[in-house]
Protein backbone atom coordinates (compact mmCIF):
# COMPACT_ATOMS: atom_id res chain seq x y z
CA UNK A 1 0.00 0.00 0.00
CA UNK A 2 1.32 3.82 -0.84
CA UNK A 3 -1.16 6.06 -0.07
CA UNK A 4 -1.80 10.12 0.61
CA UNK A 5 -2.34 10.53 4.34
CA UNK A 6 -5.18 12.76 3.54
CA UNK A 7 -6.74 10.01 1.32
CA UNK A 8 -5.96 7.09 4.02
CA UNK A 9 -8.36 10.14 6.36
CA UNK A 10 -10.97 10.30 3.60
CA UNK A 11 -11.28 6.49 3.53
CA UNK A 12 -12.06 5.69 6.76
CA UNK A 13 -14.11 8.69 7.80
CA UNK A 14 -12.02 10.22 9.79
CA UNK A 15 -11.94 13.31 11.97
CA UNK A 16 -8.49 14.80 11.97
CA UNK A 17 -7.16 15.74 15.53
CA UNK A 18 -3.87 16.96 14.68
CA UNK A 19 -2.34 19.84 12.92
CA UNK A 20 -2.90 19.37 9.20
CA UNK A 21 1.05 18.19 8.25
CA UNK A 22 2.50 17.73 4.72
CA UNK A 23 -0.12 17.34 2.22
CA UNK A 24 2.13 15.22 -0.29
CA UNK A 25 2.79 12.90 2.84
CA UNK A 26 2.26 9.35 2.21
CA UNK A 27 1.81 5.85 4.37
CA UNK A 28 3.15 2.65 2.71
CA UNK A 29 2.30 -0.09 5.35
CA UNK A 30 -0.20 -0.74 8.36
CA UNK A 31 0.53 -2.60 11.91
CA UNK A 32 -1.50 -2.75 14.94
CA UNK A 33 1.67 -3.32 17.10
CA UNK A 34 3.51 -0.43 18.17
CA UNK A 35 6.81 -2.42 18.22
CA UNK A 36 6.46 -3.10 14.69
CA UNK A 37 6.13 0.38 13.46
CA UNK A 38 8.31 1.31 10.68
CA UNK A 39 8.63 5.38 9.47
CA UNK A 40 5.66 5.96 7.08
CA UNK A 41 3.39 3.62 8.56
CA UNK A 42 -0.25 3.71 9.70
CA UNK A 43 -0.79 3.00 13.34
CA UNK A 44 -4.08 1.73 14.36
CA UNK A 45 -4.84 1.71 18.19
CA UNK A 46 -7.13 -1.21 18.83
CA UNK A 47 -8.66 -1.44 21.96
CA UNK A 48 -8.55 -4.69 23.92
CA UNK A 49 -9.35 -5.56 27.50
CA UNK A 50 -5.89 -6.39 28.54
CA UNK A 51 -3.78 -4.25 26.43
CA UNK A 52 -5.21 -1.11 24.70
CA UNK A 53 -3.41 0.25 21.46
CA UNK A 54 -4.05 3.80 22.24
CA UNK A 55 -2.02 3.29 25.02
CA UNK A 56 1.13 3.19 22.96
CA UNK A 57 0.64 5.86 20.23
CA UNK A 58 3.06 8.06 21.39
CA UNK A 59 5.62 5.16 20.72
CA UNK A 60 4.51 4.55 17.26
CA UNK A 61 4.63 8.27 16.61
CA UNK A 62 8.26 7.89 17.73
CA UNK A 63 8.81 5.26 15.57
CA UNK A 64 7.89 7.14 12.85
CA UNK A 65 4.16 6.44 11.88
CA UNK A 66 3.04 8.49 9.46
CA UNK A 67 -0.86 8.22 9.91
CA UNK A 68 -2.45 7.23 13.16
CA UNK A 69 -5.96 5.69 13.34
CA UNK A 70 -7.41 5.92 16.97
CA UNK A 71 -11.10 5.40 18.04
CA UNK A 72 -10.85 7.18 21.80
CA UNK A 73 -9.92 10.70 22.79
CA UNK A 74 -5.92 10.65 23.77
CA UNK A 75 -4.34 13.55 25.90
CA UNK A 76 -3.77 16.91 23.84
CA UNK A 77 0.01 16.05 24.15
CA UNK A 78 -0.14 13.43 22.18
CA UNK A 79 -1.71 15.43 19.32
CA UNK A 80 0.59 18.28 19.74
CA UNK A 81 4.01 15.54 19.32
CA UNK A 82 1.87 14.22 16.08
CA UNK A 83 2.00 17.54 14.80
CA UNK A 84 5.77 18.09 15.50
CA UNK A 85 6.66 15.04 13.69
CA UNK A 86 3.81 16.39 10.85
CA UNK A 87 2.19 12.56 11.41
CA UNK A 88 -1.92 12.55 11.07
CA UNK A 89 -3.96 11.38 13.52
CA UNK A 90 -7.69 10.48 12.68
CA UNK A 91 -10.18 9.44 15.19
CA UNK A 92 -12.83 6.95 13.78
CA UNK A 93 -15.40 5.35 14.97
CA UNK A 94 -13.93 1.51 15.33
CA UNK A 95 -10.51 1.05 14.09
CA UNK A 96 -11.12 -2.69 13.38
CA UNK A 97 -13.62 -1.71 11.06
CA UNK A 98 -11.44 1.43 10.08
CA UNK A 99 -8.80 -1.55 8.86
CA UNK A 100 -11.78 -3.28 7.20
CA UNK A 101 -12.70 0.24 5.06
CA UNK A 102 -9.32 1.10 4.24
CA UNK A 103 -8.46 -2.21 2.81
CA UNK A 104 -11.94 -2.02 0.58
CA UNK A 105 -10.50 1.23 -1.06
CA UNK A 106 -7.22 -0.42 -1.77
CA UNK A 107 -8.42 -3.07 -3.36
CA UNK A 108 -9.46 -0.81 -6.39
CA UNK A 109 -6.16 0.28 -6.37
CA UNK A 110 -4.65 -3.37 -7.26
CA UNK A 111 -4.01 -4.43 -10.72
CA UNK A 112 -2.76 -7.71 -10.41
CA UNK A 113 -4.80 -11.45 -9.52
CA UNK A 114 -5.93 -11.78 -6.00
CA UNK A 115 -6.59 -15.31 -4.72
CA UNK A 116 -8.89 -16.39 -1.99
CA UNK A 117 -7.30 -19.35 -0.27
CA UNK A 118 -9.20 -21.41 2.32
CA UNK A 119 -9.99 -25.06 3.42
CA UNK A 120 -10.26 -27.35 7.17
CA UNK A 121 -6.83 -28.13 7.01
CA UNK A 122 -3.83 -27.21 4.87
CA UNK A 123 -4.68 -23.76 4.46
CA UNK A 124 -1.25 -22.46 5.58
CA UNK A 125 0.94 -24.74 3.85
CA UNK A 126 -0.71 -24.58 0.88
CA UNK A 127 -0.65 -21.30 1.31
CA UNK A 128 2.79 -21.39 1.25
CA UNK A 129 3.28 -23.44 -1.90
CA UNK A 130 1.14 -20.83 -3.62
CA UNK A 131 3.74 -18.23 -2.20
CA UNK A 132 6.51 -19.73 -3.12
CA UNK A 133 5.39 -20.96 -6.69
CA UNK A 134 4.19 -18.16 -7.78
CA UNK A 135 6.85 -16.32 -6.62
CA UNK A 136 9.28 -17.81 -9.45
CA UNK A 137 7.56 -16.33 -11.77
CA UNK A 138 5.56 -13.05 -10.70
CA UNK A 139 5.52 -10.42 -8.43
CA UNK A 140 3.69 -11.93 -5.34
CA UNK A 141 2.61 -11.07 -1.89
CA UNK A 142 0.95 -13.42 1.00
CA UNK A 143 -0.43 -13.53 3.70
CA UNK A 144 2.27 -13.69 6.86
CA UNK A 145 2.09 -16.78 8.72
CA UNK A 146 -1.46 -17.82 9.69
CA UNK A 147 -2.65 -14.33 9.55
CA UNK A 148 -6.09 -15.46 8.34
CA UNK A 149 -9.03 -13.58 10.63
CA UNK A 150 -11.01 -9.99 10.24
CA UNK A 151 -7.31 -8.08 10.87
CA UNK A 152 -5.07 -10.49 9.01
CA UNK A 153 -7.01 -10.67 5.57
CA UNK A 154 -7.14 -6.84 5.44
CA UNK A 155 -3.63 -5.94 6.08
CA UNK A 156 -2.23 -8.77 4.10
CA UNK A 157 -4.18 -6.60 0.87
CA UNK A 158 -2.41 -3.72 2.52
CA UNK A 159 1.36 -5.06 2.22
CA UNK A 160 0.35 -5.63 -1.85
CA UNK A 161 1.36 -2.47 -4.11
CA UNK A 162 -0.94 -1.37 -6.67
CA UNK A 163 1.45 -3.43 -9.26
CA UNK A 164 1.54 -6.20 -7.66
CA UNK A 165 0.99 -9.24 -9.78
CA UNK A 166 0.10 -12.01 -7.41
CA UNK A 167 -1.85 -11.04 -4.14
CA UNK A 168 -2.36 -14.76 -2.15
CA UNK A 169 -4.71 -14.09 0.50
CA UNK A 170 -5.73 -17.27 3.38
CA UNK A 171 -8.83 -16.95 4.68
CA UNK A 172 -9.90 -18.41 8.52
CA UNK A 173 -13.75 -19.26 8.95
CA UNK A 174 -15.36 -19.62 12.53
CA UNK A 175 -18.90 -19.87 11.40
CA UNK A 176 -21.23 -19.71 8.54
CA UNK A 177 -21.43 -15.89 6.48
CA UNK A 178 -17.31 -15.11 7.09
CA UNK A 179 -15.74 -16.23 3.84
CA UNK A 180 -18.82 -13.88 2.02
CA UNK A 181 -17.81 -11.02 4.52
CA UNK A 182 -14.31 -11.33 3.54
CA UNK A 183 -14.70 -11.85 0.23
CA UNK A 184 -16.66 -8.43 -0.37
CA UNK A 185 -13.97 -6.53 -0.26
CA UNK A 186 -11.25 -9.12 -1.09
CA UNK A 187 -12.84 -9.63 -3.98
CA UNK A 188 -10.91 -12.97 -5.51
CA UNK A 189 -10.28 -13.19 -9.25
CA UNK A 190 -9.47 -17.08 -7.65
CA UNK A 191 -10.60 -19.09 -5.04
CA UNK A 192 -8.90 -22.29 -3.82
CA UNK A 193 -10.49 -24.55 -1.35
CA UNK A 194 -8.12 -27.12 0.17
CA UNK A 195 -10.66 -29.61 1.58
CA UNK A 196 -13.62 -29.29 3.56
CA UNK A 197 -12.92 -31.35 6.69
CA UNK A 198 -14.18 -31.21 10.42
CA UNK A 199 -12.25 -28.18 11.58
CA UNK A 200 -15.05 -25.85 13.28
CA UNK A 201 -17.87 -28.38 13.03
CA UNK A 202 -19.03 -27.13 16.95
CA UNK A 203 -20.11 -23.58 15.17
CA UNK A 204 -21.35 -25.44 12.05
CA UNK A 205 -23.18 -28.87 12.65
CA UNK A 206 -22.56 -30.79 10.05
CA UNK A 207 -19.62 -31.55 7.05
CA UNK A 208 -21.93 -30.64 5.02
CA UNK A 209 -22.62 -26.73 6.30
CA UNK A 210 -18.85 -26.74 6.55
CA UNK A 211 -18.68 -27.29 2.51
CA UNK A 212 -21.28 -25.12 2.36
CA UNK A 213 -19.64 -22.25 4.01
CA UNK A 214 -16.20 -22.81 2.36
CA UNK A 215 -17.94 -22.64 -1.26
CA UNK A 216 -18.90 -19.10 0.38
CA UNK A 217 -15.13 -18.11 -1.71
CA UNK A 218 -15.65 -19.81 -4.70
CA UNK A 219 -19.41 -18.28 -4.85
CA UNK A 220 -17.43 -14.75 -4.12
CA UNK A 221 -16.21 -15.16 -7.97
CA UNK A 222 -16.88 -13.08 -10.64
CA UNK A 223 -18.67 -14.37 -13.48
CA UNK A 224 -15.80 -16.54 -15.50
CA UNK A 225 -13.39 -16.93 -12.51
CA UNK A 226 -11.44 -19.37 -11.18
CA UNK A 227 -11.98 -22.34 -8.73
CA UNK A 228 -9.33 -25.06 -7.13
CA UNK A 229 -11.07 -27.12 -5.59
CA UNK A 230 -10.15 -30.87 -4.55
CA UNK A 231 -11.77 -33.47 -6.58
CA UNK A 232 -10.83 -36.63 -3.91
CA UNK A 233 -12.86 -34.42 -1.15
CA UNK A 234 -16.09 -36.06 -1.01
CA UNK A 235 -17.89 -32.64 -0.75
CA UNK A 236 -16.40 -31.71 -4.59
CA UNK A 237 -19.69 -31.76 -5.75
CA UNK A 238 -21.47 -30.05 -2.89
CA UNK A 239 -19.17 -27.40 -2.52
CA UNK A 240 -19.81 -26.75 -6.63
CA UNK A 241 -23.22 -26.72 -6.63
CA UNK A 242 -23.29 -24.47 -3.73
CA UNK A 243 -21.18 -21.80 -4.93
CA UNK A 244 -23.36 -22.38 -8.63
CA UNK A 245 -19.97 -22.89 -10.48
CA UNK A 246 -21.85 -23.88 -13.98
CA UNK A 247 -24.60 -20.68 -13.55
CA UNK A 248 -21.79 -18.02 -13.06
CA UNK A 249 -19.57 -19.73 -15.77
CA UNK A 250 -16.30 -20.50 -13.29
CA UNK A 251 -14.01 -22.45 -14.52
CA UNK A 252 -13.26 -25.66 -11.85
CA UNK A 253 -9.64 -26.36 -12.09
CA UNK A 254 -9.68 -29.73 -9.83
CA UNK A 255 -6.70 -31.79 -8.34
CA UNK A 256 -6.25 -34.70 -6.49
CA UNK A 257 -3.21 -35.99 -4.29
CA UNK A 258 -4.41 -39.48 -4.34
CA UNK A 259 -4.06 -40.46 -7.77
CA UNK A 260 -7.35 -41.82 -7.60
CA UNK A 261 -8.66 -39.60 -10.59
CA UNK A 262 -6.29 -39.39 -13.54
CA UNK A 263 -8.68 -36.71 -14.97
CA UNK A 264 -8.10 -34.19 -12.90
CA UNK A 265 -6.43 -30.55 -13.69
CA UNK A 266 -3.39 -31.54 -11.60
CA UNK A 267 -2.49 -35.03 -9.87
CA UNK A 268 -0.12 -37.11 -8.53
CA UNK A 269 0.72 -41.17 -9.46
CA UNK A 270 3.48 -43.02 -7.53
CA UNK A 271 3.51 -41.36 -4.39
CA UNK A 272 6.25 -42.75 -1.60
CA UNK A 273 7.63 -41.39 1.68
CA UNK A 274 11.40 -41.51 2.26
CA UNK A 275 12.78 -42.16 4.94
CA UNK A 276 12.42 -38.95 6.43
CA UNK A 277 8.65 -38.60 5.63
CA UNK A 278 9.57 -36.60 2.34
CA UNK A 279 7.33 -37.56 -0.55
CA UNK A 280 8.26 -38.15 -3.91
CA UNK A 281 5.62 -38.21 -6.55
CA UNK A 282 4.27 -38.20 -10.23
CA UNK A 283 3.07 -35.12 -10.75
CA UNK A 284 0.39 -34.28 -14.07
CA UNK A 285 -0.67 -31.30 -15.34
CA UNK A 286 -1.83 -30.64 -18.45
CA UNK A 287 1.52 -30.59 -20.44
CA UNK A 288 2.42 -34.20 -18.87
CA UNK A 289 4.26 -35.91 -16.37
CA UNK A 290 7.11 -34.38 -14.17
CA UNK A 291 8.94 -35.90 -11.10
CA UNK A 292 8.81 -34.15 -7.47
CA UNK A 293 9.64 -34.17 -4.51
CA UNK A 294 9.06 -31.53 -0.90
CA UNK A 295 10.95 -30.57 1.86
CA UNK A 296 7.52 -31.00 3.41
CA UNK A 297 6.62 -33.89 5.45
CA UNK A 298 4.01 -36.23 5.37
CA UNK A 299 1.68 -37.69 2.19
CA UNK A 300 -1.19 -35.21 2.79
CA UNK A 301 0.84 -32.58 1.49
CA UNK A 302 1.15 -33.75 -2.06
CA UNK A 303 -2.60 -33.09 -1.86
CA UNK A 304 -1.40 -29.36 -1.17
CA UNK A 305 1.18 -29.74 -3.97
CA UNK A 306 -1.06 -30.25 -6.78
CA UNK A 307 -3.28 -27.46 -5.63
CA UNK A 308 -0.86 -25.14 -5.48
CA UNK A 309 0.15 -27.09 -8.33
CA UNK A 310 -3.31 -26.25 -10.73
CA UNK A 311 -3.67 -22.31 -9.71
CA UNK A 312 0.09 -21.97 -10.73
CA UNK A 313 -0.09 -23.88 -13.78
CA UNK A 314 -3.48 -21.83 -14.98
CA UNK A 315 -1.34 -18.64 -14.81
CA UNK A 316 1.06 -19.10 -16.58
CA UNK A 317 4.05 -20.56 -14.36
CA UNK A 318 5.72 -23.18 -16.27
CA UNK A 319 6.28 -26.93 -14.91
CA UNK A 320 9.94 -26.72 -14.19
CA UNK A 321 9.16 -23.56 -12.10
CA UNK A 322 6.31 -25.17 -10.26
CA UNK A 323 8.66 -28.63 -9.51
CA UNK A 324 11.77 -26.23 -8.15
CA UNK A 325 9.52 -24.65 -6.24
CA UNK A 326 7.37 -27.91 -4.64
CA UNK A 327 11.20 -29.10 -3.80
CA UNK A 328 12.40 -26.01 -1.73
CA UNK A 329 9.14 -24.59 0.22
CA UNK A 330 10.09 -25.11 3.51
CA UNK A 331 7.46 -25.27 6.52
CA UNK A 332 6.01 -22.82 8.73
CA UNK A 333 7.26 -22.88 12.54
CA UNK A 334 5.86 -25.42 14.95
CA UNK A 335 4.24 -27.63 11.68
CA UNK A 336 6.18 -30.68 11.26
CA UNK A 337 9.44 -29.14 12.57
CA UNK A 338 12.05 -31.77 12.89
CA UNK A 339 14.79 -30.96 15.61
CA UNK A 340 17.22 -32.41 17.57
CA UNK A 341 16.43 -33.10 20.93
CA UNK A 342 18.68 -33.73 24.40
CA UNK A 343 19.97 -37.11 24.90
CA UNK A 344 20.15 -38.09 21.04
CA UNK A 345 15.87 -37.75 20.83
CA UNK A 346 14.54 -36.73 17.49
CA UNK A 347 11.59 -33.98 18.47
CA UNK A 348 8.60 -33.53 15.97
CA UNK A 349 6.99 -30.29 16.91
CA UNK A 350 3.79 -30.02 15.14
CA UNK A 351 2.09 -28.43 18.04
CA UNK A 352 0.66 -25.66 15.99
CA UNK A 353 -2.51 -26.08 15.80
CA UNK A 354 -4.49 -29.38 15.28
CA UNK A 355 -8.33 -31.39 14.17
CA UNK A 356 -9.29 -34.96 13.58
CA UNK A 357 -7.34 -34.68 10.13
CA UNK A 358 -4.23 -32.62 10.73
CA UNK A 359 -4.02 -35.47 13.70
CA UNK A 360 -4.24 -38.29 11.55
CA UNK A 361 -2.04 -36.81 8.64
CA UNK A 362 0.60 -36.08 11.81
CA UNK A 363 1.07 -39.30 13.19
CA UNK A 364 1.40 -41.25 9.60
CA UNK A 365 3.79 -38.65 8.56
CA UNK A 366 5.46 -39.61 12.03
CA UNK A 367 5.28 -43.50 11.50
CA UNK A 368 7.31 -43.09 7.98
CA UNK A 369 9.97 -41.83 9.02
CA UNK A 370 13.14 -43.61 9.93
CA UNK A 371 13.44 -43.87 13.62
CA UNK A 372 16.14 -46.05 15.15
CA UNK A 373 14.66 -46.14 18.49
CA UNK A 374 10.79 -45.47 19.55
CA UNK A 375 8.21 -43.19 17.91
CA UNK A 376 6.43 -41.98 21.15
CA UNK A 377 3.43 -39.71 19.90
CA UNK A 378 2.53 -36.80 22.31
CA UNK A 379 -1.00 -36.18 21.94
CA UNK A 380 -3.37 -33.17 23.22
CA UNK A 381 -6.51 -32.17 23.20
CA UNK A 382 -8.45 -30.81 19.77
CA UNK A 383 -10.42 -27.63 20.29
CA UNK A 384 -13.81 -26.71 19.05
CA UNK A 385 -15.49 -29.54 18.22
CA UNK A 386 -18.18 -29.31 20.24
CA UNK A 387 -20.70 -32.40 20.75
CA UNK A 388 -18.65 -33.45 18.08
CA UNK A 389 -15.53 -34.10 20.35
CA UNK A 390 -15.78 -37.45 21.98
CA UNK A 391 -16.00 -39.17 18.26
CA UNK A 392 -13.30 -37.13 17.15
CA UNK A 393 -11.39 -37.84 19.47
CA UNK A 394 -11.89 -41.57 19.28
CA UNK A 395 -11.45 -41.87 15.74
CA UNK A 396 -7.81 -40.32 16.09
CA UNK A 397 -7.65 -43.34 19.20
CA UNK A 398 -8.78 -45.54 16.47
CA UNK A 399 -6.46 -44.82 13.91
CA UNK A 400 -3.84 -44.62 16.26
CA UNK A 401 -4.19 -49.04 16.84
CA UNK A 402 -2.58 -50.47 14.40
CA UNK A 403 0.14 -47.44 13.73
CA UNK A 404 4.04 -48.77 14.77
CA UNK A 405 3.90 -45.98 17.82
CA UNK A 406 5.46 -47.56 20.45
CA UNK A 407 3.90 -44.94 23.46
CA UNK A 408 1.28 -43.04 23.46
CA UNK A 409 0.91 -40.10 25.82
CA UNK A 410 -2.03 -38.32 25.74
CA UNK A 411 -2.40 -34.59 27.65
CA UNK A 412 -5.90 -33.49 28.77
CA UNK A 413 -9.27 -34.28 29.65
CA UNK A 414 -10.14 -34.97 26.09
CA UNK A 415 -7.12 -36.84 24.83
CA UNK A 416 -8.05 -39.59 27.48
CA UNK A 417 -10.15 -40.92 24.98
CA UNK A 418 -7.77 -41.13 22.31
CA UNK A 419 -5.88 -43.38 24.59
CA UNK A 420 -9.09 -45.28 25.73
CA UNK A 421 -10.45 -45.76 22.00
CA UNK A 422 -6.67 -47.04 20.88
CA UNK A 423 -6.37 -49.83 23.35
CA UNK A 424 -10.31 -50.40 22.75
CA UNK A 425 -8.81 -51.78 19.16
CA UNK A 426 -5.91 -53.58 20.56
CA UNK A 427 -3.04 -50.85 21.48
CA UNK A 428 -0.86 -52.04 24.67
CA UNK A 429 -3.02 -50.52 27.36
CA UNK A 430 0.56 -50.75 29.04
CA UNK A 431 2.37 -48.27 26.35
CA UNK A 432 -0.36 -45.45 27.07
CA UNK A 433 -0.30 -42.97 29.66
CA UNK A 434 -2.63 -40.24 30.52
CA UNK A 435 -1.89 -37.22 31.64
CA UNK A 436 -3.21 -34.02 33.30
CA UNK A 437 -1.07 -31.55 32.89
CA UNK A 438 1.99 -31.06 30.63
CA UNK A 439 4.34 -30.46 33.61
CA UNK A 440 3.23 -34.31 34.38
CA UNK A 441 3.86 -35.57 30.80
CA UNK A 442 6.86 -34.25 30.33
CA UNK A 443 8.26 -35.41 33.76
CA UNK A 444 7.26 -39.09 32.69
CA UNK A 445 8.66 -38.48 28.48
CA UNK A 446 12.27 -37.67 30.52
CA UNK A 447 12.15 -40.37 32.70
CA UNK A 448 12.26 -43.28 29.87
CA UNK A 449 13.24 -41.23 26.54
CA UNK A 450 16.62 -42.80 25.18
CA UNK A 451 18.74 -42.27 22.36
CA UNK A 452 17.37 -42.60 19.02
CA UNK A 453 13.98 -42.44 20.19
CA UNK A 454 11.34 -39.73 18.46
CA UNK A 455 9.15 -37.45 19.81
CA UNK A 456 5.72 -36.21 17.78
CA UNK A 457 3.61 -33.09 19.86
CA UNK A 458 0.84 -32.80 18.13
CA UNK A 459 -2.89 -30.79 19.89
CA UNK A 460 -4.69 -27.48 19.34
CA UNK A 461 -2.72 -24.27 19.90
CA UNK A 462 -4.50 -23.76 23.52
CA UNK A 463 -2.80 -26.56 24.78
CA UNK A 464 0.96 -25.61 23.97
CA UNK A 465 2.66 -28.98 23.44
CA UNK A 466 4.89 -26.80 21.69
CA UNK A 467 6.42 -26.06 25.41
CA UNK A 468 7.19 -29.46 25.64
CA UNK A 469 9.41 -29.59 22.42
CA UNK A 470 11.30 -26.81 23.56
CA UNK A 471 12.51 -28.41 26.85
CA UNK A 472 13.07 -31.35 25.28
CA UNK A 473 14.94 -29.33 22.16
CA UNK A 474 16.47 -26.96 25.14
């Protein structure tokens, strides 16, 4: 973003409450967090219960903040040292939504392809790929980390200039109606829908609301746009009719990671794990076969390949481009980080964030790799699943059975009955142990842990496993 100061004010509706500075001044980037300020950006003071922005303007003025977005009155001071340092300061009436407007106006601004990237699981990654693909090829910006919610997906079409040619934006989803807020001022020229999975089924019922919600991006589409959507998903068909893909005239560019369809857009034959997890594959698109491989872990994520795989391919980046990239995309912190641990351990920290699926992808990632000693899977409890959570927690205990994992420790009230279900269909009941607290579990994971053993942490972000691969990393 590069815009006047007096524009940015115009945008949002605001009320200027300092000196009127240099009228040529212009902002080039937004952050809510003072720390982060760089000179020439826009400031915006959110309020918050335990830490208010507005607290810390004076600090982002010092920084070097060019405009300043604040929705309460601050001390006159603080308008008087914005007017020394000729930085604007508009008071609006909700600076989230202030973020919101500002981003709506920018998006007329941008000239290149924005894509509107969502899906239960893989969204990140995938994500990624996109990046990273594209990237060879055009001018490209993403979305940072898993910056996916009402702030993220509005400053990530911030950071994009008005030529840039690639604008890759994830989108979160709590609840039915989200992706169609987003998307009204995204606006997506593409929409890519990793899978439709059981991520958020407490807010939304059913698999089938969930596919109904994600198709909420691809029905976003103008008329002749384009949709990636995953043909092996067994809600393919849902999520088309849904989003009326034939009425509106969008063009369905499908893939599929399990080779099972050899008609799709962009797929993958002769998939195998090396001994690291790595895959190698087949990969087809639509000028042939070409031979990859990842730095990623784990099978699931050739699924992400070939989406990532189909978008890039449609615009125009070539094959060899799209295999160089697939090779060196490396993953995000705390997903399927492999480090070495005290005592000669292997640690898997994958304690990012987790759901029945990311679970299940996890621990047969974990079981191909090479391990000299034991694979000893560190399991939490999965968040916001609602009624839902007793089955989905038994199905991971279920597909846990018959996996080589030679302990199973389970953290949480919850992750009891991933334990319980396991030994239910014939796990040791004698290589489980359930667990409280992680102060507990990691007391009894350094009282037997040897050398060459390997470590997986793998639950929902609220129940920070990934504290437990850093003292076992420290």
């Amino acid at each position: 973003m590069r815009l006047n100061a007096q524009v940015i004010g115009d945008y949002v509706s605001g009320q200027l409450k300092s000196a009127p500075g240099n009228p040529d001044l212009e902002a080039c980037g937004l952050t809510w967090d003072s720390r982060e300020v760089a000179p020439g950006d826009v400031y915006v003071a959110l309020p918050g219960n335990r830490v208010d922005g507005h607290n810390f303007v004076p600090q982002a003025l010092a920084a070097g903040a060019a405009v300043v977005l604040v929705s309460s009155e601050l001390d006159e001071s603080v308008y008087e040292l914005a007017s020394a340092k000729g930085a604007y300061v508009y008071q609006v009436a909700d600076t989230y939504q202030a973020v919101t407007g500002l981003a709506a106006h920018w998006r007329s601004h941008l000239k290149g392809t924005v894509i509107a990237l969502t899906g239960s699981v893989g969204k990140t990654t995938t994500k990624n790929l996109v990046r990273d693909i594209l990237s060879t090829t055009f001018a490209t910006v993403a979305t940072h980390a898993n910056q996916n919610n009402e702030l993220g997906v509005p400053k990530t079409l911030l950071q994009a200039d008005a030529d840039t040619q690639m604008v890759v934006v994830e989108m979160g989803m709590r609840g039915s109606g989200q992706l169609a807020s987003l998307c009204e001022f995204v606006k997506p020229d593409i929409a890519l829908v990793t899978n439709c999975g059981e991520c958020h089924i407490e807010l939304l019922g059913s698999r089938e609301a969930i596919a109904r919600a994600k198709a909420e991006a691809v029905a976003a589409l103008p008329e002749g746009g384009k949709a990636v959507l995953n043909l092996a998903d067994e809600r393919f068909d849902l999520v088309c009719e849904a989003a009326q893909v034939k009425e509106k005239n969008i063009e369905v560019l499908d893939f599929d990671g399990t080779g099972a369809s050899k008609d799709a857009y962009a797929w993958a034959s002769d998939v195998s794990l090396d001994d690291t997890g790595r895959p190698h594959f087949v990969l087809h698109l639509p000028d042939g076969a070409h031979k990859a491989s990842m730095e990623l872990r784990g099978a699931h994520n050739v699924s992400n390949a070939c989406a990532a795989a189909a978008l890039a391919f449609s615009v125009g980046v070539s094959s060899n481009a799209i295999v160089s990239a697939l090779k060196t995309s490396l993953p995000e912190l705390g997903r399927q980080e492999i480090l070495p641990g005290r005592g000669g351990i292997t640690v898997v920290n994958d304690a990012y964030n987790a759901n029945p699926d990311s679970m299940k992808a996890s621990l047969s990632m974990f079981c191909a790799m090479d391990v000299p000693g034991r694979r000893v899977a560190v399991l939490g409890d999965m968040g916001e699943l609602g009624s839902f959570a007793e089955a989905c927690h038994r199905s991971v205990g279920t597909f846990i059975a018959p996996l080589p994992v030679n302990k199973l420790v389970c953290i949480g009230e919850l992750s009891h009955l991933i334990a319980s279900a396991a030994v239910e269909q014939g796990y040791p009941e004698s290589d489980t142990a359930c667990f409280a607290t992680r102060e507990e579990a990691l007391s009894y994971l350094e009282s037997f842990l040897e050398p060459g053993d390997a470590v997986l942490c793998k639950a929902s972000h609220s129940m920070e496993l990934d504290k437990i691969a850093k003292e076992l990393t420290a």
